[in-house]
C-alpha atoms as a PDB file:
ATOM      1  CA  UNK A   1       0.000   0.000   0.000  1.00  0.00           C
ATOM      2  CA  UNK A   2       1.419   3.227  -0.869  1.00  0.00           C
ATOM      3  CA  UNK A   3       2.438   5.767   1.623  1.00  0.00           C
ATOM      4  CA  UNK A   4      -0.400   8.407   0.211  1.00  0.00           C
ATOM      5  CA  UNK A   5      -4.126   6.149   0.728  1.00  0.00           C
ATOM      6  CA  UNK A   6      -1.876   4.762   4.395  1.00  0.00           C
ATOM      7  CA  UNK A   7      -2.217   9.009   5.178  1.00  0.00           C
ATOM      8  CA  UNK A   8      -6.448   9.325   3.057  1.00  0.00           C
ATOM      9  CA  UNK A   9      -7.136   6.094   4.860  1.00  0.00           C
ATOM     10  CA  UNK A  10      -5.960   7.439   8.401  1.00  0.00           C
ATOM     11  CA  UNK A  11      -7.531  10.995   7.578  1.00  0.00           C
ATOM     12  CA  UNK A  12     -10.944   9.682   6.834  1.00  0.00           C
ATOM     13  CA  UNK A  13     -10.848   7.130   9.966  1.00  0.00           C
ATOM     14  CA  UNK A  14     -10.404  10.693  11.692  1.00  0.00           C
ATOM     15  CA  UNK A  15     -12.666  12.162  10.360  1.00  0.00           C
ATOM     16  CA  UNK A  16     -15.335   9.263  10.909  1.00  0.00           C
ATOM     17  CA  UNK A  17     -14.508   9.371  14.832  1.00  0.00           C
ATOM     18  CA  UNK A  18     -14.644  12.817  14.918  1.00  0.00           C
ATOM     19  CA  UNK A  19     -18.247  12.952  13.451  1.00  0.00           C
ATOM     20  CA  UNK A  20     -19.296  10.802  15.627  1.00  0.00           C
ATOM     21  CA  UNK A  21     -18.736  12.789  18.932  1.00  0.00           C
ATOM     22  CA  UNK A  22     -20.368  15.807  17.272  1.00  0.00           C
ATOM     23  CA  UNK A  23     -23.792  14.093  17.110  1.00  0.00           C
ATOM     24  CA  UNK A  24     -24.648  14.375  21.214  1.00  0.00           C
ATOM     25  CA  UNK A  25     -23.599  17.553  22.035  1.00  0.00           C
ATOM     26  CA  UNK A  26     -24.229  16.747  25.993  1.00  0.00           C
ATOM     27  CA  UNK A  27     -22.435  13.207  26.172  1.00  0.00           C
ATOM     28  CA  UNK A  28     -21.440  13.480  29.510  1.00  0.00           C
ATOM     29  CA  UNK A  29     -18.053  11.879  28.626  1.00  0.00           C
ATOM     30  CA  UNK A  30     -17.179  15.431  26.578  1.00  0.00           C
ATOM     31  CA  UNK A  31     -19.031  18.616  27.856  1.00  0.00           C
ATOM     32  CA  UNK A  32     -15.734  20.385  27.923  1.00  0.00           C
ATOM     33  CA  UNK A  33     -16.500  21.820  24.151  1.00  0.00           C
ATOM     34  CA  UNK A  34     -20.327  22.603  24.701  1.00  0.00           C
ATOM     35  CA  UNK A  35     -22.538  24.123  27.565  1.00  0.00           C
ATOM     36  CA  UNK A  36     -25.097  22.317  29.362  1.00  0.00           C
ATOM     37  CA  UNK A  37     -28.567  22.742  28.263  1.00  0.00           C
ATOM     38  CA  UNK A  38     -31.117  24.093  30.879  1.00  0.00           C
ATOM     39  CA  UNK A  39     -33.765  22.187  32.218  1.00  0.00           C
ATOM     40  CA  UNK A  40     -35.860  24.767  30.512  1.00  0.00           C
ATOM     41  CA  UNK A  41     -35.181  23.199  27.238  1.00  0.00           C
ATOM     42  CA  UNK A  42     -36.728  19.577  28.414  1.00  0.00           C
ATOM     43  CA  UNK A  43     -40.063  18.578  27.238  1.00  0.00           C
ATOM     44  CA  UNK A  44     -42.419  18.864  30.258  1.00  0.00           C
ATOM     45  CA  UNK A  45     -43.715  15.213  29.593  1.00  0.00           C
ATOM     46  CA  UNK A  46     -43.735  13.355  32.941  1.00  0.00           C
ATOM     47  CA  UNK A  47     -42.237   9.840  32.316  1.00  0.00           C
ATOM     48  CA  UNK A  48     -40.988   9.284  35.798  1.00  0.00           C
ATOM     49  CA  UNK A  49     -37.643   6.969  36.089  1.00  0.00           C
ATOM     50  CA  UNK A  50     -35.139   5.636  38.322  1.00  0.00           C
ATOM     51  CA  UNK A  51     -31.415   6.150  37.587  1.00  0.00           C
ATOM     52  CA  UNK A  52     -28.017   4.603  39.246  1.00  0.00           C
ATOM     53  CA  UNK A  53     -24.716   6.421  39.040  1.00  0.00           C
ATOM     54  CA  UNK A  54     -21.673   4.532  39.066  1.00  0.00           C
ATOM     55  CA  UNK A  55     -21.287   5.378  42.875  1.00  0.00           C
ATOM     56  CA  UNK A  56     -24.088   3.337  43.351  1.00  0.00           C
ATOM     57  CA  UNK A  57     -26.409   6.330  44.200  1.00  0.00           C
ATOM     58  CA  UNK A  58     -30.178   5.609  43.561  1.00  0.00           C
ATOM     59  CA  UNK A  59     -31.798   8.526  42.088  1.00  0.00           C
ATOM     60  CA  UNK A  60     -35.106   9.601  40.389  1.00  0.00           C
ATOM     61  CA  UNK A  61     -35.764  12.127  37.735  1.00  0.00           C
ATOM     62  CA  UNK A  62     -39.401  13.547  36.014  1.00  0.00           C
ATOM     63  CA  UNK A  63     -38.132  12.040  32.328  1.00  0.00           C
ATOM     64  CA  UNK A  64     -34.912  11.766  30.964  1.00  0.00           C
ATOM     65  CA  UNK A  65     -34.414  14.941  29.468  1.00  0.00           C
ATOM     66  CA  UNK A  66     -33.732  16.405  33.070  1.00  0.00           C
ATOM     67  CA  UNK A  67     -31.463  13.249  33.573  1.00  0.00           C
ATOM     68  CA  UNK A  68     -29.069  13.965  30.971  1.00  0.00           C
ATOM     69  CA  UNK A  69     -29.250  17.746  31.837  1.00  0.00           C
ATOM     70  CA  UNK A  70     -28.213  17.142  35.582  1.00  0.00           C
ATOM     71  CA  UNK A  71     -25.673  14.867  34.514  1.00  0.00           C
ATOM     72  CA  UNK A  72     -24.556  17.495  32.313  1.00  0.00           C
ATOM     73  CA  UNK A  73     -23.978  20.390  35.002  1.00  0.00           C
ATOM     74  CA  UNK A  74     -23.281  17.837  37.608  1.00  0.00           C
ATOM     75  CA  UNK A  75     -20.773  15.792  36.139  1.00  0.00           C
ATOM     76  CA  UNK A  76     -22.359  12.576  36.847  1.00  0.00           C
ATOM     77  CA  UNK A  77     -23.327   9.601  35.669  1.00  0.00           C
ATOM     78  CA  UNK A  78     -26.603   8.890  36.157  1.00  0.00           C
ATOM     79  CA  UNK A  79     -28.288   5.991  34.007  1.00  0.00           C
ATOM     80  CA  UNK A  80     -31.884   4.563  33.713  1.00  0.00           C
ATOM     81  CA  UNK A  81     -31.921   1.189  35.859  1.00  0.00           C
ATOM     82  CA  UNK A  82     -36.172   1.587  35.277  1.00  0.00           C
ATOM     83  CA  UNK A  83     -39.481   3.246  34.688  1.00  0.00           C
ATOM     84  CA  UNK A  84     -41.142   4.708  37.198  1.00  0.00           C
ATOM     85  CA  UNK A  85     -39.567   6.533  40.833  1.00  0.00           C
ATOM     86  CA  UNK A  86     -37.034   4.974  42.907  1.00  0.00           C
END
């Protein structure tokens, strides 16, 4: 293989991985490039659900739009164990 597709090859594989980050903007893993949204911004449906961080702290949120957002300004990890309140 010739030194030039080795350096397209390794460009587009870049490229690829990069893309892929862009889609969430508030992946908790990466909120160093984008602000948190408010909990403003969240749908006011009421789909009540109990999350676990990876502390093993039981919490429960109103939907998961106000999950991700308090993971977001938090720095946490909280994840949907099941429906409904702790």
């Amino acid at each position: 293989m010739s030194p030039y597709i080795f350096f397209v090859l390794a460009g587009l594989l870049l490229l690829v991985a990069c893309a892929g980050r862009a889609k969430d903007r508030y992946n908790i893993r990466d909120t160093s490039m984008a602000e948190c949204p408010s909990v403003g911004s969240c749908n006011p449906s009421h789909k009540p659900l109990c999350a676990r961080n990876s502390h093993g702290s039981a919490r429960s949120f109103s939907n998961p739009c106000i999950m991700k957002v308090v993971n977001c300004k938090d720095k946490t990890d909280y994840a949907r164990i099941r429906k409904g309140f702790c």
